[in-house]
C-alpha atoms as a PDB file:
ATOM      1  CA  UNK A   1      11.932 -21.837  -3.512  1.00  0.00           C
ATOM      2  CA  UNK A   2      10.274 -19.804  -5.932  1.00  0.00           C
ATOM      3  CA  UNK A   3      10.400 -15.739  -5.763  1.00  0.00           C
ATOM      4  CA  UNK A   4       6.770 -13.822  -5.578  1.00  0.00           C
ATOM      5  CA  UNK A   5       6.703  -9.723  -4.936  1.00  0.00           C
ATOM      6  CA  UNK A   6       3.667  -8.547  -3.366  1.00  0.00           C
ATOM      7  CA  UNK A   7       2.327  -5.075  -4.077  1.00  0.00           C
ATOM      8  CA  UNK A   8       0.556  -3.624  -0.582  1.00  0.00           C
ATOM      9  CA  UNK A   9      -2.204  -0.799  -1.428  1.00  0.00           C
ATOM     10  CA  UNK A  10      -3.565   1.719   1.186  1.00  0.00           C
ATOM     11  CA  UNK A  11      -4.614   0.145   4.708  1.00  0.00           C
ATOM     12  CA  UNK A  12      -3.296  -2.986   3.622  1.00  0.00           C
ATOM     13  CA  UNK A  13       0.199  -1.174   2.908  1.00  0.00           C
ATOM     14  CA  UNK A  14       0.480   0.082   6.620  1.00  0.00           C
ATOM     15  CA  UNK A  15      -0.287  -3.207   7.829  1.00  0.00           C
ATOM     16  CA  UNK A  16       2.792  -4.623   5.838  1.00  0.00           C
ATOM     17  CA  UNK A  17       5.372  -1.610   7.606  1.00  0.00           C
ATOM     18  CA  UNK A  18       4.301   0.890   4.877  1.00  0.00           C
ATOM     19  CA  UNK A  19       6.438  -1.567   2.003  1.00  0.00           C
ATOM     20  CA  UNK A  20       5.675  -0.315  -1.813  1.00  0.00           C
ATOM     21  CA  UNK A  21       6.911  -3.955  -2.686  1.00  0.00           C
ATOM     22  CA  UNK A  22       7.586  -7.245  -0.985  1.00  0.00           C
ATOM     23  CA  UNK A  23       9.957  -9.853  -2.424  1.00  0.00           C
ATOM     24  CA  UNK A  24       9.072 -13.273  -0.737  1.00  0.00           C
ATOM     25  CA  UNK A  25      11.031 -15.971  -1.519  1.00  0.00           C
ATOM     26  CA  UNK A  26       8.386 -18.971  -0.423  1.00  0.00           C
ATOM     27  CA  UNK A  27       8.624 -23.121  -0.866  1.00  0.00           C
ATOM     28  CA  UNK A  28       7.340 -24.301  -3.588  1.00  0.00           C
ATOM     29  CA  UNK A  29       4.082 -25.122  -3.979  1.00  0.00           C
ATOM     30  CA  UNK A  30       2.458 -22.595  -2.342  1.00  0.00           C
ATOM     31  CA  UNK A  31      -0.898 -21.762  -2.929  1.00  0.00           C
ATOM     32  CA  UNK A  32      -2.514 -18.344  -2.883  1.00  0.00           C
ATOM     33  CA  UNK A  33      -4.459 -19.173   0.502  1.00  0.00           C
ATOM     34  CA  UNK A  34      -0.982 -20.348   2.053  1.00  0.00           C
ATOM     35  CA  UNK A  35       0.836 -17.156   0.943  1.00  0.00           C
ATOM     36  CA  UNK A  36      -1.671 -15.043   2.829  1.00  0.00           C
ATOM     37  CA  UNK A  37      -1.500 -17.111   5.992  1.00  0.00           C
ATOM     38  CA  UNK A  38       2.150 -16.750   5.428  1.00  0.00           C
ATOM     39  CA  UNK A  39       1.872 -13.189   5.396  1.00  0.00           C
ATOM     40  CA  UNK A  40      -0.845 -12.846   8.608  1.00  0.00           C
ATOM     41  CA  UNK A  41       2.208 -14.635  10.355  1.00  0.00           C
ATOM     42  CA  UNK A  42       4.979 -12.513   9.292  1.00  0.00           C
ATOM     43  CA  UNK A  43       2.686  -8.632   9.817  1.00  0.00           C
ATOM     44  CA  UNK A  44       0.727 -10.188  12.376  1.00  0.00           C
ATOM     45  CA  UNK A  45      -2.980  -9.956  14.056  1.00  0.00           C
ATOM     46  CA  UNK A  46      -3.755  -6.215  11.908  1.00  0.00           C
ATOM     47  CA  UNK A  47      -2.867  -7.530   8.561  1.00  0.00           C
ATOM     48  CA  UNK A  48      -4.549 -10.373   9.512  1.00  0.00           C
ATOM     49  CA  UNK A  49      -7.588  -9.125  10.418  1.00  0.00           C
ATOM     50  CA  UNK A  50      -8.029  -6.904   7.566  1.00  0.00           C
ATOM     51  CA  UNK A  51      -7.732  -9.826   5.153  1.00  0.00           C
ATOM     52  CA  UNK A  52      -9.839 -12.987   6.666  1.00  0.00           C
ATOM     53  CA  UNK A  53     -13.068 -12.681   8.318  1.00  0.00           C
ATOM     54  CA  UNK A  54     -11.775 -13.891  11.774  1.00  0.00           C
ATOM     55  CA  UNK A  55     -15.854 -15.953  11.931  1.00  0.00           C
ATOM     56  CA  UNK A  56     -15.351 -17.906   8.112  1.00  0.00           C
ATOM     57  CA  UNK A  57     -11.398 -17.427   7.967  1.00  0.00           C
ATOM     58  CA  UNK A  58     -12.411 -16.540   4.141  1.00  0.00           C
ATOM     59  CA  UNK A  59     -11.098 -13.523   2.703  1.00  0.00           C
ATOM     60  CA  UNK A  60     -13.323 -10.704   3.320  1.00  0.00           C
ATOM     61  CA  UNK A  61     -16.133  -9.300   1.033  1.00  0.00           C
ATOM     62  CA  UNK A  62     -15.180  -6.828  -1.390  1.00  0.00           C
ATOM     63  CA  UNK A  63     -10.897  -7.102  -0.776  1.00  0.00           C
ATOM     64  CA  UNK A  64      -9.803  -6.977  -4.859  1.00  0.00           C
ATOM     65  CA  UNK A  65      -6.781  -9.693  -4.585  1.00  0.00           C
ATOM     66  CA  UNK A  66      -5.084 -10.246  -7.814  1.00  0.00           C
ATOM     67  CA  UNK A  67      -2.569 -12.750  -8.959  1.00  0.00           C
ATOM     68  CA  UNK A  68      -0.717 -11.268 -12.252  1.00  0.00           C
ATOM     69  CA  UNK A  69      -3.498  -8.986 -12.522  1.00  0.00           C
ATOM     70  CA  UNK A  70      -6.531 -11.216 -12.645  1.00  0.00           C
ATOM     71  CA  UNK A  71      -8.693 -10.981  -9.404  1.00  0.00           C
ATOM     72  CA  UNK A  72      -8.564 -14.511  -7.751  1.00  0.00           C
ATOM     73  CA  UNK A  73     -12.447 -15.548  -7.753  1.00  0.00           C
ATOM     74  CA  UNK A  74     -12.171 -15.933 -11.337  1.00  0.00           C
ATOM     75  CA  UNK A  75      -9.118 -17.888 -11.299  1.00  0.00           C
ATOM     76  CA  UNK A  76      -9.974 -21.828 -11.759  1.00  0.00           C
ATOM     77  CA  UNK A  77      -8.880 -22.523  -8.178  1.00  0.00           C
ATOM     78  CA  UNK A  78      -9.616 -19.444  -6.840  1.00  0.00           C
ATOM     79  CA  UNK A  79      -7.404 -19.236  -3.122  1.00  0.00           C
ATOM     80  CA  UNK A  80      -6.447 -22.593  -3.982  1.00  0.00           C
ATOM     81  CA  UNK A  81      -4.260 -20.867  -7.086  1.00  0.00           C
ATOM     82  CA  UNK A  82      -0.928 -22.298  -7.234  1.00  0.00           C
ATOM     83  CA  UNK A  83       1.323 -19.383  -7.297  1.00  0.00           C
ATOM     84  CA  UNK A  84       4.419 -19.830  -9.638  1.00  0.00           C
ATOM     85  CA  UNK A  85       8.077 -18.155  -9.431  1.00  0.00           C
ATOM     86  CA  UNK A  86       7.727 -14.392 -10.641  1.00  0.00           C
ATOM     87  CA  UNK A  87       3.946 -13.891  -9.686  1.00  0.00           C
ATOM     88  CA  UNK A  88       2.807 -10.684  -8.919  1.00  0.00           C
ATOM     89  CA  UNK A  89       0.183 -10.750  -6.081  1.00  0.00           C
ATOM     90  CA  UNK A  90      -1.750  -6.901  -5.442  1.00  0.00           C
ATOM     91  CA  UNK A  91      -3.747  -6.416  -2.359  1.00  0.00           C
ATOM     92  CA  UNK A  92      -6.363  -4.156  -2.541  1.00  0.00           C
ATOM     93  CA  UNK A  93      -8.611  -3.536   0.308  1.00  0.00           C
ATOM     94  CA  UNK A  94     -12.451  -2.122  -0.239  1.00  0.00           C
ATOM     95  CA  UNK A  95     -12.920   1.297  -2.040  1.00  0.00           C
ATOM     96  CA  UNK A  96     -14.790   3.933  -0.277  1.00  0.00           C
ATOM     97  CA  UNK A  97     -16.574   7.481  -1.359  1.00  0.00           C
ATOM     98  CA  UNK A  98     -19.137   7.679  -2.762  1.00  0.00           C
END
């Protein structure tokens, strides 16, 4: 098992039951793409549905996910990123205004 917290922002935060922080203990390996799907089972159809394009099942356009603060499409393996024990993974949903 390896330990990774998760750090919810805005909409994605209320999807998660309004947590700050989430410690999740997860088998190792576990990639960044499994983590996620880990997640959509544990919050459910609304977390799910703001993260994956429910057409593609790819992360959606413009979501700023970062694994110890790099954003993940310019990580090697990109959602394919093996996560390691102490990761931080942020989820940051689209900014609006203008």
């Amino acid at each position: 098992m390896i330990a990774i917290k998760i750090k919810p922002f805005m909409g994605i935060r209320k999807a998660m039951d309004n947590a700050e922080e989430i410690d999740l203990d997860i088998e190792d390996p576990v990639t960044l793409k499994e983590m996620l799907n880990k997640l959509s089972r544990k919050y459910g159809d609304n977390f799910r549905k703001l993260i994956f394009d429910e057409t593609t099942d790819q992360i959606k356009d413009h979501y700023n996910i970062l694994v110890n603060g790099r954003q993940y499409q310019h990580l090697p393996e990109q959602l394919d990123t093996r996560l390691n024990d102490g990761d931080i993974v942020s989820l940051f949903p689209p900014a609006g205004g203008g």
